[in-house]
C-alpha atoms as a PDB file:
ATOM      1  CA  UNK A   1     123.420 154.526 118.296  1.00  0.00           C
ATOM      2  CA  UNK A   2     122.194 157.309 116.422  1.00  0.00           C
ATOM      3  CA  UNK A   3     125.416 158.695 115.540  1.00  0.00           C
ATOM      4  CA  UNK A   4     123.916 162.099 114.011  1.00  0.00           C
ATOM      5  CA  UNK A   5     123.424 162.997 118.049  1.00  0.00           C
ATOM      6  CA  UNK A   6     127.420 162.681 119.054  1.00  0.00           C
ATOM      7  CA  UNK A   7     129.240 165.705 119.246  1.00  0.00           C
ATOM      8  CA  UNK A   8     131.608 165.778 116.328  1.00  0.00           C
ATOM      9  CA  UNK A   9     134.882 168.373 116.154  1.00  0.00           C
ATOM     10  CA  UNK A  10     135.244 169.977 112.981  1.00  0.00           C
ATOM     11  CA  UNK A  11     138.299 172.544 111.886  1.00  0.00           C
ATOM     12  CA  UNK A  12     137.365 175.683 110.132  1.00  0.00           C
ATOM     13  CA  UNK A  13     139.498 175.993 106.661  1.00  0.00           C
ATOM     14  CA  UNK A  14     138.313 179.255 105.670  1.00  0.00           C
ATOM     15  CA  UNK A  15     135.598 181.655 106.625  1.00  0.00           C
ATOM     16  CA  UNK A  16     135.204 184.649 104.052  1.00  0.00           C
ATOM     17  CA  UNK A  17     132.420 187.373 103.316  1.00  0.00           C
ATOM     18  CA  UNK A  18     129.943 187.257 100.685  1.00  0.00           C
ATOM     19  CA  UNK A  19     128.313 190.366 101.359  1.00  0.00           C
ATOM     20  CA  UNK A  20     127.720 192.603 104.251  1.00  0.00           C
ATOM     21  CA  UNK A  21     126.331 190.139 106.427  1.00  0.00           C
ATOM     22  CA  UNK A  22     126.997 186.681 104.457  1.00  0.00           C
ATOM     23  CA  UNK A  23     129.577 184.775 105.032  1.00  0.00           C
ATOM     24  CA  UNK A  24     130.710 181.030 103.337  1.00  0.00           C
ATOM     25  CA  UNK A  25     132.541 178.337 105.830  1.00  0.00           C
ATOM     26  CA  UNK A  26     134.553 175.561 104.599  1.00  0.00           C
ATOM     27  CA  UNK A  27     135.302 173.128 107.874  1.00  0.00           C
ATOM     28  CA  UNK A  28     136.974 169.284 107.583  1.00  0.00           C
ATOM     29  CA  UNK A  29     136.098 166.848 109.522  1.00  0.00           C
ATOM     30  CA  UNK A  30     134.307 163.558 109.215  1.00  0.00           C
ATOM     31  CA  UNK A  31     131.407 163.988 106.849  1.00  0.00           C
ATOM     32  CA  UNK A  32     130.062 160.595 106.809  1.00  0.00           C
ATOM     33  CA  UNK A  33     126.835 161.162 108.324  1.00  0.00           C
ATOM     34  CA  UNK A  34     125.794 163.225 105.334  1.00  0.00           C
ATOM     35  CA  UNK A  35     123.423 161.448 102.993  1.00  0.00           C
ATOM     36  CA  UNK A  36     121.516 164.085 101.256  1.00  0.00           C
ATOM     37  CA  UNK A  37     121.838 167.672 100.030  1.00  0.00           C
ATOM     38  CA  UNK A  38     119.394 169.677 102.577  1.00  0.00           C
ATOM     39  CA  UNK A  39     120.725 168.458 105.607  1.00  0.00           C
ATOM     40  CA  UNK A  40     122.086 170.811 108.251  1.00  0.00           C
ATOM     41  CA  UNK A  41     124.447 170.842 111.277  1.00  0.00           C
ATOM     42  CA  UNK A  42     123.961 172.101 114.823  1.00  0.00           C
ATOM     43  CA  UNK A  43     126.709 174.099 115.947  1.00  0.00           C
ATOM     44  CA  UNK A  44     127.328 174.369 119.606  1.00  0.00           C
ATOM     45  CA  UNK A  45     127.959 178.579 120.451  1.00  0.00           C
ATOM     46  CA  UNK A  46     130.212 179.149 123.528  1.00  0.00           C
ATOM     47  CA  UNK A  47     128.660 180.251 126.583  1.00  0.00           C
ATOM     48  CA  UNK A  48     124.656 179.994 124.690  1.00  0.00           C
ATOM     49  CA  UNK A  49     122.291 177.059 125.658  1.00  0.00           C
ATOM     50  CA  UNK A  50     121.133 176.631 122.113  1.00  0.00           C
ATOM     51  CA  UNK A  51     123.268 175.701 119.484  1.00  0.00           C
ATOM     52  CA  UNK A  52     122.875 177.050 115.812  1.00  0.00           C
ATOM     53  CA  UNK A  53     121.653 174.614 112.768  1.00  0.00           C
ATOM     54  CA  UNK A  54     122.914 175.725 109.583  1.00  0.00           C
ATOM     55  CA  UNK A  55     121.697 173.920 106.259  1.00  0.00           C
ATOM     56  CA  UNK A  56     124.703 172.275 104.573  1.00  0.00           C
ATOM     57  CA  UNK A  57     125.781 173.910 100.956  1.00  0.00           C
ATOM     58  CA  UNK A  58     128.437 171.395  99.973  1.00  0.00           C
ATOM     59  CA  UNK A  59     130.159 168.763 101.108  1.00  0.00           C
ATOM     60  CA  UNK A  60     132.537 165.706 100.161  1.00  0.00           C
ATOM     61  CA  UNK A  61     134.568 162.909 102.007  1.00  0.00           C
ATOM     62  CA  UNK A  62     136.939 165.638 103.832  1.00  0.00           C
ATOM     63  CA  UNK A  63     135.242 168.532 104.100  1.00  0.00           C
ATOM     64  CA  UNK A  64     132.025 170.421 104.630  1.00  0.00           C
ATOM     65  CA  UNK A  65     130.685 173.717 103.046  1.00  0.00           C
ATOM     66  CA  UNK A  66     128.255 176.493 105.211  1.00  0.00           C
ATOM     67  CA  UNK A  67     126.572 179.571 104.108  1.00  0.00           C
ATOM     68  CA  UNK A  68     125.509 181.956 106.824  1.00  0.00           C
ATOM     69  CA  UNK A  69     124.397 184.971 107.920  1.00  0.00           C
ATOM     70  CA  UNK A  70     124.542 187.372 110.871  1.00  0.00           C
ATOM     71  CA  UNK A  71     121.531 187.016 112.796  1.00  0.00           C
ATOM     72  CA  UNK A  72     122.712 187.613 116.446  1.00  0.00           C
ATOM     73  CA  UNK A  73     125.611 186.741 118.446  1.00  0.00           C
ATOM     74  CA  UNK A  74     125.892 183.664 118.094  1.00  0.00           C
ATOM     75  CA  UNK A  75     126.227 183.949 114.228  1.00  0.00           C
ATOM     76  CA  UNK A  76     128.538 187.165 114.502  1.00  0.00           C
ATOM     77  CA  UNK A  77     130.964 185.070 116.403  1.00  0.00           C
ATOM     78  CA  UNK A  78     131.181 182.529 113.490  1.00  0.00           C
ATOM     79  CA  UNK A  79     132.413 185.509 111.313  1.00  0.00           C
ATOM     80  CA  UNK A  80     135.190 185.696 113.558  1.00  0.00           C
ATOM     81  CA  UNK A  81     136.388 182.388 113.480  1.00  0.00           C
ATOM     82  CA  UNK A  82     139.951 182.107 111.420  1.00  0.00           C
ATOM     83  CA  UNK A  83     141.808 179.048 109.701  1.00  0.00           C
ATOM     84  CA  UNK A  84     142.753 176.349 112.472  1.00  0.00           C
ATOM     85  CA  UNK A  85     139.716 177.177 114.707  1.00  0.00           C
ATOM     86  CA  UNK A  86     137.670 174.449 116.349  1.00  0.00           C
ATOM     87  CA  UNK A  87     133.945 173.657 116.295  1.00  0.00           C
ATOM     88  CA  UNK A  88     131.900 170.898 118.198  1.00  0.00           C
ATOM     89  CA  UNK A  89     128.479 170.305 115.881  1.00  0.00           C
ATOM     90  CA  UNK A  90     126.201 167.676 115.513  1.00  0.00           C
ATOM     91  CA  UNK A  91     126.006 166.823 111.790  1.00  0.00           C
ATOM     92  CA  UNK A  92     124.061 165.234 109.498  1.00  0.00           C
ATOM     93  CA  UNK A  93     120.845 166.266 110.818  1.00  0.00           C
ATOM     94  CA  UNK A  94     117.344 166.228 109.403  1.00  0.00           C
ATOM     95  CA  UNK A  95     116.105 164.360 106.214  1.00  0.00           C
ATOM     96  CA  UNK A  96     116.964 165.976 103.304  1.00  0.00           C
ATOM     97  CA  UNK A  97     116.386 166.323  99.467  1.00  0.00           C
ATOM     98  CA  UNK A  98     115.445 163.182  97.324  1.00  0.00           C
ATOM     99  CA  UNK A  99     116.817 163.742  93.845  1.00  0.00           C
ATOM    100  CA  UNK A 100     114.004 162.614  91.302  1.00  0.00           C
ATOM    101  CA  UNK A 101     114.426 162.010  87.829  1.00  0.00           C
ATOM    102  CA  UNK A 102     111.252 163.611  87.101  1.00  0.00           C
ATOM    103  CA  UNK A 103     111.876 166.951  89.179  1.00  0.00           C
ATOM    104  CA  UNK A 104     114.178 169.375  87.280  1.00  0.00           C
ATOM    105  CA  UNK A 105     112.999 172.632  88.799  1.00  0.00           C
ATOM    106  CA  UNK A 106     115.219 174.439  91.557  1.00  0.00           C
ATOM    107  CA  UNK A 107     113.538 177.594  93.606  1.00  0.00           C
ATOM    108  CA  UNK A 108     115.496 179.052  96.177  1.00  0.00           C
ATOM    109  CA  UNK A 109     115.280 182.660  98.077  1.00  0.00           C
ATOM    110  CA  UNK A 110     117.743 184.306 100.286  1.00  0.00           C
ATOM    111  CA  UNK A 111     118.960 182.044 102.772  1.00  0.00           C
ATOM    112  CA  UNK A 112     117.605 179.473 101.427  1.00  0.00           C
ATOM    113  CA  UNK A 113     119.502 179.128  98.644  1.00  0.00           C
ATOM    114  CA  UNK A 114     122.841 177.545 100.145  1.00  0.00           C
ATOM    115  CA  UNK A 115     121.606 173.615 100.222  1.00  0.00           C
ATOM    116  CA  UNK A 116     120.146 174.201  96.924  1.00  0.00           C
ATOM    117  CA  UNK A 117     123.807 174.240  96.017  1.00  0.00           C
ATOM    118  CA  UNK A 118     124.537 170.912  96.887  1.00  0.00           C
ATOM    119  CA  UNK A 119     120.993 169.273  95.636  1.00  0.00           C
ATOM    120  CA  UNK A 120     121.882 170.941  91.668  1.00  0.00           C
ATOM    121  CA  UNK A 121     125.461 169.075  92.146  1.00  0.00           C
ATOM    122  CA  UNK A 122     123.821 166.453  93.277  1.00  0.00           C
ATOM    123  CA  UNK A 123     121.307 166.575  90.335  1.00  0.00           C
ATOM    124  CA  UNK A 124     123.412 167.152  87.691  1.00  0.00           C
ATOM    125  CA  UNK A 125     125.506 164.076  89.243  1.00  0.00           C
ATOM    126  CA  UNK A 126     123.052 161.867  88.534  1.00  0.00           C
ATOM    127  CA  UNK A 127     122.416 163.222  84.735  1.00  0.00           C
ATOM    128  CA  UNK A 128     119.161 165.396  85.491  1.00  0.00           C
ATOM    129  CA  UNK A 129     119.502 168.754  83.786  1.00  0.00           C
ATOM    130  CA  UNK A 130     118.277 171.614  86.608  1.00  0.00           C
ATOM    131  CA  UNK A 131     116.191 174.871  86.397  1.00  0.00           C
ATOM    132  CA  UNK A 132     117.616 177.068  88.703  1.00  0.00           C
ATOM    133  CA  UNK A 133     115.557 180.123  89.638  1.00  0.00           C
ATOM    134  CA  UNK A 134     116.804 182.416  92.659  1.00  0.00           C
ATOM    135  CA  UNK A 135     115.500 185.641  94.206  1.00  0.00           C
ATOM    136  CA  UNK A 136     117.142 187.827  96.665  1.00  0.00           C
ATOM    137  CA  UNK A 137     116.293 191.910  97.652  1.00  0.00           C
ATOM    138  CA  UNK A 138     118.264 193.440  95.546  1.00  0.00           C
ATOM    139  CA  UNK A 139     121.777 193.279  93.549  1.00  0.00           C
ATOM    140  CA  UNK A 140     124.330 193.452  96.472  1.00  0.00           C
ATOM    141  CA  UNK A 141     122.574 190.312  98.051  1.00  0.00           C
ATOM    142  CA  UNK A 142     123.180 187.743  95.373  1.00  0.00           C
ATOM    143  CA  UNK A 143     125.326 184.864  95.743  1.00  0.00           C
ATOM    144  CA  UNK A 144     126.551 181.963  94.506  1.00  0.00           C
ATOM    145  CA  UNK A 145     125.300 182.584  90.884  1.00  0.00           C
ATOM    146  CA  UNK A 146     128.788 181.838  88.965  1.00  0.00           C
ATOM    147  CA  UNK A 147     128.272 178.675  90.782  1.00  0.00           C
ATOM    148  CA  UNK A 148     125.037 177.663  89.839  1.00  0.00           C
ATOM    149  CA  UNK A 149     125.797 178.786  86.617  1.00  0.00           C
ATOM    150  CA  UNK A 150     128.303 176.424  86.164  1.00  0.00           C
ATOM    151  CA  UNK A 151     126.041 173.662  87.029  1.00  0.00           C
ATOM    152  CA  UNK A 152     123.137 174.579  84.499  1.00  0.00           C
ATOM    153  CA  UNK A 153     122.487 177.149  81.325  1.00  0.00           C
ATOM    154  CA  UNK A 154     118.820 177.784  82.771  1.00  0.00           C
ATOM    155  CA  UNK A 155     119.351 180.078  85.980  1.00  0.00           C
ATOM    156  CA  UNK A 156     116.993 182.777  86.378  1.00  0.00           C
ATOM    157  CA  UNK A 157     117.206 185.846  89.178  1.00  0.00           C
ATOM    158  CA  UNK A 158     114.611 187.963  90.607  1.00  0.00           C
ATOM    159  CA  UNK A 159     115.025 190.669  92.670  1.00  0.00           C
ATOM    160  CA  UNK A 160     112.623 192.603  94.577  1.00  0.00           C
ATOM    161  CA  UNK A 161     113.749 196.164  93.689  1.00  0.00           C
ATOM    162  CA  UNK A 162     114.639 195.285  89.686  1.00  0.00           C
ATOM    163  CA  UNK A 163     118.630 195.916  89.741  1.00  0.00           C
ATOM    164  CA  UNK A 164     119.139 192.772  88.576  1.00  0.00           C
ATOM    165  CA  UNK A 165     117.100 190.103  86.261  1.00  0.00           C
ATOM    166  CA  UNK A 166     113.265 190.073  86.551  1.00  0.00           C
ATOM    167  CA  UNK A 167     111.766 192.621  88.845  1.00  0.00           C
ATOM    168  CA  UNK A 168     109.466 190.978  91.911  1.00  0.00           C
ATOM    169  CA  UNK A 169     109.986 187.426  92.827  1.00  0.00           C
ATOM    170  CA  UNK A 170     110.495 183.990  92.410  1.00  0.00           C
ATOM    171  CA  UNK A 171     106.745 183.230  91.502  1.00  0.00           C
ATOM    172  CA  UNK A 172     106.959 186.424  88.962  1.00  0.00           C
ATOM    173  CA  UNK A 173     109.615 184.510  87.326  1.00  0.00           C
ATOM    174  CA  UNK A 174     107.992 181.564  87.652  1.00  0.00           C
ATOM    175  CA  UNK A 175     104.918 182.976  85.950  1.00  0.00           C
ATOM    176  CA  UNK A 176     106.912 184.546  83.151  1.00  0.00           C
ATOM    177  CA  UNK A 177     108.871 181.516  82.054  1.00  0.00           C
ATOM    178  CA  UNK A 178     106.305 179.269  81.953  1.00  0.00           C
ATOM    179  CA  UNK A 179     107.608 176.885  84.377  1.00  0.00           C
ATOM    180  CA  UNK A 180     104.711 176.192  87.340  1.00  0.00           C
ATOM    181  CA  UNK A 181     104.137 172.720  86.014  1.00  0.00           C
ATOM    182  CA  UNK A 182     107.268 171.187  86.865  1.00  0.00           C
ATOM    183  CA  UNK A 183     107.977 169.390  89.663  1.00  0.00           C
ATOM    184  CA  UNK A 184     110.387 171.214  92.135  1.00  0.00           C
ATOM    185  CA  UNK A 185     112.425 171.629  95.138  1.00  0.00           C
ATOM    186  CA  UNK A 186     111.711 174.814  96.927  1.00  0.00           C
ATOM    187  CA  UNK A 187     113.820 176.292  99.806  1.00  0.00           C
ATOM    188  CA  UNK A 188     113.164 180.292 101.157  1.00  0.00           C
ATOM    189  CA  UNK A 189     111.112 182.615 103.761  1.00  0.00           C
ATOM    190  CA  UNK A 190     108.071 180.707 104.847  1.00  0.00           C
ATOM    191  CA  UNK A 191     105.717 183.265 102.750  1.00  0.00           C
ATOM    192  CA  UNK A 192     107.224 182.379  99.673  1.00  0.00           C
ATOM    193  CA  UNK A 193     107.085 178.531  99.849  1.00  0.00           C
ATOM    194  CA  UNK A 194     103.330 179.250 100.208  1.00  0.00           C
ATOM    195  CA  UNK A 195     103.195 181.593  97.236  1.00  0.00           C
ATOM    196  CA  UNK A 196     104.916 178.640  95.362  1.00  0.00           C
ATOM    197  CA  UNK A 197     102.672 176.377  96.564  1.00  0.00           C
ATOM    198  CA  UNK A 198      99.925 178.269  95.646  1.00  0.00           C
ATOM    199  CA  UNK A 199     100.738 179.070  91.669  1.00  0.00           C
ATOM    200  CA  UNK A 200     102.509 175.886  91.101  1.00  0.00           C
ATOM    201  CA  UNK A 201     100.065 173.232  89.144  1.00  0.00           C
ATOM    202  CA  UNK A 202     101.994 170.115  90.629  1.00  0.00           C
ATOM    203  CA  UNK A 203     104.105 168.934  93.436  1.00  0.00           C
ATOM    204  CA  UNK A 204     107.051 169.830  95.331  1.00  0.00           C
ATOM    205  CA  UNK A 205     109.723 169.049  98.180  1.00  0.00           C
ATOM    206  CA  UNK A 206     110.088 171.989 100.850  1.00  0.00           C
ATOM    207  CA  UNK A 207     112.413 172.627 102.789  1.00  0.00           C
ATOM    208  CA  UNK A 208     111.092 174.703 106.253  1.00  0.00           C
ATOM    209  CA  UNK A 209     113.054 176.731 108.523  1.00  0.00           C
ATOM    210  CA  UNK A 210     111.515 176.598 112.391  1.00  0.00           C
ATOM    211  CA  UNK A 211     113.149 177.799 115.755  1.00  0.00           C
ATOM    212  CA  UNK A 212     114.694 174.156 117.222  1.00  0.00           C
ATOM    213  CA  UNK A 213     115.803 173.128 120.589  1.00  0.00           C
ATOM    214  CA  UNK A 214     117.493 170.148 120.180  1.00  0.00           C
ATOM    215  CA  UNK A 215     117.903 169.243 116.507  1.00  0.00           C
ATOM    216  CA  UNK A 216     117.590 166.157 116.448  1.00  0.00           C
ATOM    217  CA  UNK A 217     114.102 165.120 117.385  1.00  0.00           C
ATOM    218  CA  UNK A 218     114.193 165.010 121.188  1.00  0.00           C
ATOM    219  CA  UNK A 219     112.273 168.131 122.146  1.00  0.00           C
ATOM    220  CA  UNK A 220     109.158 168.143 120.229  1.00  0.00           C
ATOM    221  CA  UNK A 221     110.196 171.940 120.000  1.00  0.00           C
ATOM    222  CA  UNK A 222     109.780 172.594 116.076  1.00  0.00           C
ATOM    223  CA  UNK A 223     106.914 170.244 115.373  1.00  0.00           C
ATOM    224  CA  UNK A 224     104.313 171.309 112.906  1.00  0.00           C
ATOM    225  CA  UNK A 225     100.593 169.885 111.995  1.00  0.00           C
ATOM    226  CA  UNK A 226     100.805 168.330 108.753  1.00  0.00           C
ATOM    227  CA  UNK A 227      97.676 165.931 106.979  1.00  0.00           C
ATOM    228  CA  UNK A 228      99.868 162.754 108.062  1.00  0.00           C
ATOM    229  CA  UNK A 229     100.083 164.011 111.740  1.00  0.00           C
ATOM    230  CA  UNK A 230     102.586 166.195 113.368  1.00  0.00           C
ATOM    231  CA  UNK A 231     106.065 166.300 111.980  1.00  0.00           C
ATOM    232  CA  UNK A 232     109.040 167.503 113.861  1.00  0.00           C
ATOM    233  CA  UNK A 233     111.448 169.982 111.173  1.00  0.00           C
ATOM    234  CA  UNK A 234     114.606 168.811 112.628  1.00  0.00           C
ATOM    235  CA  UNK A 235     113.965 165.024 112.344  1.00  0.00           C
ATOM    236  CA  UNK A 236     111.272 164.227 109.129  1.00  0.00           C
ATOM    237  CA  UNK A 237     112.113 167.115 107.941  1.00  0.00           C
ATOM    238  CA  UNK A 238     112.996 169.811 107.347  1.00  0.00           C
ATOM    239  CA  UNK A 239     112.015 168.581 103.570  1.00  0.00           C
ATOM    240  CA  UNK A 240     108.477 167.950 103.715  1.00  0.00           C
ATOM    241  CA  UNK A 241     106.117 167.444 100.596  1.00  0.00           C
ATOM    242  CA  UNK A 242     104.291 170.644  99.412  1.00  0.00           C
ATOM    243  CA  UNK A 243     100.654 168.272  99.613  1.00  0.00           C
ATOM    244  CA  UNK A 244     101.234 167.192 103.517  1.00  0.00           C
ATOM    245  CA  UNK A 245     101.199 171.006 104.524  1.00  0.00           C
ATOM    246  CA  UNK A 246      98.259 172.696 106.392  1.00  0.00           C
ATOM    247  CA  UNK A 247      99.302 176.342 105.165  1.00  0.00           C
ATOM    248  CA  UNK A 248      96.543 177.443 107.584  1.00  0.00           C
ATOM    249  CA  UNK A 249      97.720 176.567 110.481  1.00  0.00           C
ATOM    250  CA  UNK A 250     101.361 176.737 110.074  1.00  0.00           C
END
């Protein structure tokens, strides 16, 4: 049995604000079936038929770390949740981030930078020295940067309005540091993976964001066309390689 697909209870720790509408969850619970940074979870929203995945920021043999923001209602009544509260999730889902020796470069933008997190711990874990370059829309909307910081000397911001670090975006700074031939990991909106893409000169892992039913392969729901056939986001992916992707068509 596939034990990613039983309902699992987990017990929120803490739940504070980031920003306006970002907020970090620590739950504990059992963790085991988390393998690899990029996973997510699947968290089941009273009285909603779909659940929620969230990527996974951090996590060790007790406890799990989530980054999220308020999208709806069903991620406004996460904020609300205090110390003690109870959630049922499905954990452990998708494939996640293969730590390379020979891939140093992190790129993450917005919401996707949370399980970019736990791939540079991972990274730095096993001795590989990360690049860590981050955008976000402005000043007020970046997080987690002590915390990459303290994880690597080479972090970079861009933000699109200039109040703080480069001006523009992630492929600006790219550009400007000299760094689009090295292999990376890439995690953001779906238009800027396929600016990435684009000016990069070699290879990367993705990680995709798509609307899922089930999230954990039953559905067919978030499957996209890829050159090796289609690929469902919650199950071989969400990580797929930047030279399987039909950027026309997705």
């Amino acid at each position: 049995m596939d034990r990613t697909n039983i309902k699992q209870k987990y017990e929120v720790v803490s739940n504070r604000k980031l920003s306006s509408d970002l907020y970090e969850m620590t739950l504990s619970g059992d963790t085991s079936m988390i393998a690899k940074p990029g996973q997510f979870i699947n968290i089941t929203i009273p009285n909603h038929f779909l659940k929620r995945p969230i990527s996974i920021a951090d996590w060790d043999d007790e406890k799990m770390v989530i980054i999220y923001r308020i999208a709806g209602k069903g991620t406004k009544w996460l904020s609300l949740l205090t110390s003690g509260d109870k959630l049922e999730c499905l954990s452990g889902l998708g494939n996640g981030f293969t730590v390379e020796n020979n891939r140093r470069l992190i790129i993450g933008g917005g919401a996707g930078v949370p399980p970019l997190y736990g791939l540079a711990k991972r990274m730095v874990t096993a001795g590989i020295k990360p690049i860590v370059i981050l955008g976000f829309r402005n000043a007020d909307e970046i997080f987690y940067l002590a915390e990459f910081k303290a994880l690597s000397d080479e972090v970079y911001v861009a933000t699109d309005d200039g109040s703080f670090g480069q001006k523009g975006t992630v492929c600006d700074l790219l550009t400007v540091r000299g760094l689009t031939d090295i292999p990376y990991y890439a995690c953001g909106p779906l238009a800027m993976l396929k600016s990435v893409c684009h000016i990069s000169q070699t290879n990367g892992q993705l990680s995709l964001e798509e609307r899922m039913g089930c999230g954990f392969g039953a559905c067919m729901g978030c499957s996209i066309k890829t050159k090796n056939g289609p690929k469902r986001i919650c199950k071989e992916g969400p990580v797929l390689s930047s030279e399987e992707l039909l950027w026309d068509v997705i």
